[in-house]
Protein backbone atom coordinates (compact mmCIF):
# COMPACT_ATOMS: atom_id res chain seq x y z
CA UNK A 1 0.00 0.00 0.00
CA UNK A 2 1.24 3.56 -0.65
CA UNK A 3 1.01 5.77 1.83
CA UNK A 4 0.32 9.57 1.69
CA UNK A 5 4.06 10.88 2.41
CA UNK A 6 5.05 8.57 -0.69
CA UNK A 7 2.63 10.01 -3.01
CA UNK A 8 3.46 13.83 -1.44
CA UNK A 9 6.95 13.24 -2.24
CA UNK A 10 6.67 12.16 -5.78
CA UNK A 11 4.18 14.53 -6.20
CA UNK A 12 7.08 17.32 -4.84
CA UNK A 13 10.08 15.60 -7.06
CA UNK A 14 7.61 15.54 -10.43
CA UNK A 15 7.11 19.25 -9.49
CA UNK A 16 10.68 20.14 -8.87
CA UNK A 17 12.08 18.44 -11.99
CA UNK A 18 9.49 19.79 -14.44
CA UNK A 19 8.26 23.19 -13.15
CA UNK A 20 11.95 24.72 -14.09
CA UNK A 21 11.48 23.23 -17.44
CA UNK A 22 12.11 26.46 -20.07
CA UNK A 23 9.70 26.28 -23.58
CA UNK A 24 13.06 25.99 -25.63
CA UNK A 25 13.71 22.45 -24.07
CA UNK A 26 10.57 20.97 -25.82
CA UNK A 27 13.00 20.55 -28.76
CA UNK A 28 15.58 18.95 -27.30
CA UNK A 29 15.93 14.68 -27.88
CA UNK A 30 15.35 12.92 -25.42
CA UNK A 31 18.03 11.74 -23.25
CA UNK A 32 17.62 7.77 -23.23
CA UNK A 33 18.04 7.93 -26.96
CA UNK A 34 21.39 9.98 -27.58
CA UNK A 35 23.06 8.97 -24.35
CA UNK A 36 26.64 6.82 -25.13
CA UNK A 37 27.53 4.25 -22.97
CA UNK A 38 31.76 4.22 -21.80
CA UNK A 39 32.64 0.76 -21.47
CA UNK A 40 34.48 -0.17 -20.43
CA UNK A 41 33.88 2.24 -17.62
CA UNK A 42 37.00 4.72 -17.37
CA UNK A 43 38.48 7.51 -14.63
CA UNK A 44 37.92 10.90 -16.10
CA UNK A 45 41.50 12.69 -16.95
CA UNK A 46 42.77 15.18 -14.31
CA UNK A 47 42.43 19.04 -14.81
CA UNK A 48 41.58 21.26 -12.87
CA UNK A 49 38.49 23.54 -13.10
CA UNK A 50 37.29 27.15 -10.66
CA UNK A 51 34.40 28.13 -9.13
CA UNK A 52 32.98 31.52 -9.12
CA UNK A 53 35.54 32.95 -6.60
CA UNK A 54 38.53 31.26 -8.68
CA UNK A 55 39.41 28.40 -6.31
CA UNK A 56 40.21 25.75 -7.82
CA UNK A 57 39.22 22.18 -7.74
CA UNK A 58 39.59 18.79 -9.03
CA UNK A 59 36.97 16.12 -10.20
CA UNK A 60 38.27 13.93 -7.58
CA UNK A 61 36.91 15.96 -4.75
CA UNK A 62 33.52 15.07 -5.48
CA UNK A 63 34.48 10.66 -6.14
CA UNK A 64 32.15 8.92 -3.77
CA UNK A 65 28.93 11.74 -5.30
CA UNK A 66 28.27 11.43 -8.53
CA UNK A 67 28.34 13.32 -11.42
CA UNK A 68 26.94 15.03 -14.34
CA UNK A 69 29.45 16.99 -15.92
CA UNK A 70 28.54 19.88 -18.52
CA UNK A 71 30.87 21.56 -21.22
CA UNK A 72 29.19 24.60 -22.41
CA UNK A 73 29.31 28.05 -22.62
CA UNK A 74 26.92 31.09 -23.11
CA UNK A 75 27.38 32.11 -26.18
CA UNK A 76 26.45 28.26 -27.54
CA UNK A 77 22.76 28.02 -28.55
CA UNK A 78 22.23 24.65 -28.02
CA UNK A 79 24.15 24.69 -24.54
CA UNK A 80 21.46 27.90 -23.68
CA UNK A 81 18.76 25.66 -24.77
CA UNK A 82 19.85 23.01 -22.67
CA UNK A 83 20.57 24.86 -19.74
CA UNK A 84 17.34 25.19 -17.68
CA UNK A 85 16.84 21.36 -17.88
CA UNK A 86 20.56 20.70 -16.32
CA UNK A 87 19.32 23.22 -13.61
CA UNK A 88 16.21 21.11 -13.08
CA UNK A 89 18.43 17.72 -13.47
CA UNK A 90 20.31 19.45 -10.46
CA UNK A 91 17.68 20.08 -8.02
CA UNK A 92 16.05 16.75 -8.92
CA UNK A 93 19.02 15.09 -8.21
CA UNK A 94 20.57 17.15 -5.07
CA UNK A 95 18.63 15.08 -2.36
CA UNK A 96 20.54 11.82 -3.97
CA UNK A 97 23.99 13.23 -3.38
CA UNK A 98 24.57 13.57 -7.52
CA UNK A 99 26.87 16.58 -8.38
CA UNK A 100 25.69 18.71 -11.92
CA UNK A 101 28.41 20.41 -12.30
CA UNK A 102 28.49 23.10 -15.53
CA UNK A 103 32.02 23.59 -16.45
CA UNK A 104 31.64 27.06 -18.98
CA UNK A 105 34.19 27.92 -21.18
CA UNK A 106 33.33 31.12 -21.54
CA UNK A 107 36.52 34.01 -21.39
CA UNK A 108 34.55 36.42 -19.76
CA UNK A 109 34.64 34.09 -16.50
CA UNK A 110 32.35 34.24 -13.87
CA UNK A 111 31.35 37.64 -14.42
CA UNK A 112 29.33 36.47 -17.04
CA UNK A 113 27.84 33.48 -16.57
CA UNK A 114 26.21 34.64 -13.25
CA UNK A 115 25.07 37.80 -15.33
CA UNK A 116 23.60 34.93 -18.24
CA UNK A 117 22.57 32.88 -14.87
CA UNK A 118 20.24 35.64 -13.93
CA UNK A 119 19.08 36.61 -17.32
CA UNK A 120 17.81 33.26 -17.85
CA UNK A 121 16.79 32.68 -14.12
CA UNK A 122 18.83 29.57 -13.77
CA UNK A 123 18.50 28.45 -10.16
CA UNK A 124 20.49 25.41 -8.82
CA UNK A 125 23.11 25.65 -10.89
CA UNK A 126 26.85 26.54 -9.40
CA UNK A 127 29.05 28.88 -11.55
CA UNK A 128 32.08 26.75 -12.54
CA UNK A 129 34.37 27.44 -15.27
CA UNK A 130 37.00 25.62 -17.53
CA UNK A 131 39.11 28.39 -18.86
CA UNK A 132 40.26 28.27 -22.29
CA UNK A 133 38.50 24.56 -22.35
CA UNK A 134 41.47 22.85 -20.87
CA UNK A 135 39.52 20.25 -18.92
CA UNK A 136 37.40 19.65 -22.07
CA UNK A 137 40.20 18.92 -24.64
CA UNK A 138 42.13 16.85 -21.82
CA UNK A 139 38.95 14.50 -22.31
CA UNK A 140 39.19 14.28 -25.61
CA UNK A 141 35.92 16.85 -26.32
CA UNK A 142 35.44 18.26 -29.56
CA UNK A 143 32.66 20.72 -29.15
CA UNK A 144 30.02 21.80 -27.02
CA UNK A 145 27.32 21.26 -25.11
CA UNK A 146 29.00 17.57 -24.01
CA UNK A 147 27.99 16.12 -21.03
CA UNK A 148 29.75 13.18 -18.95
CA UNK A 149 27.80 10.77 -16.79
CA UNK A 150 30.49 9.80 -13.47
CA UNK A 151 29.64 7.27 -10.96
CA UNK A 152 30.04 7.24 -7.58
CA UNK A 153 32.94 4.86 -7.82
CA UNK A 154 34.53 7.67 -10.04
CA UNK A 155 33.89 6.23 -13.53
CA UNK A 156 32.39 7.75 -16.45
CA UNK A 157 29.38 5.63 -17.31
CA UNK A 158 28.23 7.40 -20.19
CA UNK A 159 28.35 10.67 -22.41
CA UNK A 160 26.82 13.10 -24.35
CA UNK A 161 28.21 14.81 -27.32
CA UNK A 162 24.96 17.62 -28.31
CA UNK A 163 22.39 19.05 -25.91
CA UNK A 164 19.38 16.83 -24.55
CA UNK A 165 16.14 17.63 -22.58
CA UNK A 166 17.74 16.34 -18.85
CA UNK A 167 14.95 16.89 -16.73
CA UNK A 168 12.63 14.17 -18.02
CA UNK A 169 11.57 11.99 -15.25
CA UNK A 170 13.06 9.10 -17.11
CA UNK A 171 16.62 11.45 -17.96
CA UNK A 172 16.54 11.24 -13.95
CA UNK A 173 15.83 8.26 -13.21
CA UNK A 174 18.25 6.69 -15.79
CA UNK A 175 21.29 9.30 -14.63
CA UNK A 176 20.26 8.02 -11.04
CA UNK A 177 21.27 4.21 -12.65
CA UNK A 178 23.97 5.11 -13.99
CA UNK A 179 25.50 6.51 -11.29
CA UNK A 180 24.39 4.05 -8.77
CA UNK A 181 26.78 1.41 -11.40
């Protein structure tokens, strides 16, 4: 039998994930059919990427989280377009202890993406930048948006090369898999 709290909380998750959802995401493919599996499963490369404040930090700080890891910048129309379903892909996936972590490659730095954040009214979403794309090309990435599914082990599981609508209940619920391994 399902009780009332049960049906509460799905009702709050369903309302968390697709209440951010932005009109411009309708055209996006879904996730389940443009998502790449990595196997074998492989470590991401080092690099190092900053935060807002310019501190910076390495992937393996947040091994034992999972993560969803996002090349992109502002000045990318398919990364924009993309952008306020990551945010909701981030809230939906907080409570599980998954990291989304947007690394922008915009020269500007932080300056502008919080400006773009608050344009756009993305919520959830930490400013993180990879200057120059270093982190990018040291994976091997060849444009942008691209998107890397890590497991909590520390593994990429999966990526994305394009933008995708991530804040599907079933995008969730199969990045939740994924990281789980």
């Amino acid at each position: 039998m399902i009780s009332r709290r049960a049906v509460l909380a799905a009702g709050a998750t369903l309302t968390a994930v697709l209440a951010p959802r932005k009109p411009w995401a309708r055209g996006l493919p879904d996730l389940a059919g443009v998502l790449v599996p990595v196997n074998p499963p492989k470590p991401p490369p080092e690099g190092v990427f900053l935060d807002a404040q310019g501190k910076e930090h390495r992937l393996a700080e947040f091994v034992g989280h999972g993560m969803v890891i996002n090349f992109w910048a502002t000045w990318c129309k398919p990364c924009v377009a993309e952008m306020p379903s990551l945010s909701a892909l981030a809230m939906a996936l907080a409570p599980r202890g998954i990291a989304v972590l947007p690394l922008s490659s915009d020269r500007g730095g932080a300056k502008v993406v919080s400006e773009w954040y608050e344009t756009h009214k993305i919520t959830g979403l930490p400013i993180l930048l990879d200057p120059r794309g270093v982190l990018s090309r040291a994976w091997g990435g060849q444009g942008i948006p691209t998107t890397h599914i890590i497991a909590r082990d520390g593994t990429e599981r999966a990526r994305l090369a394009g933008a995708a609508d991530w804040s599907t209940p079933a995008a969730v619920a199969l990045i939740g898999k994924l990281v789980e391994g």
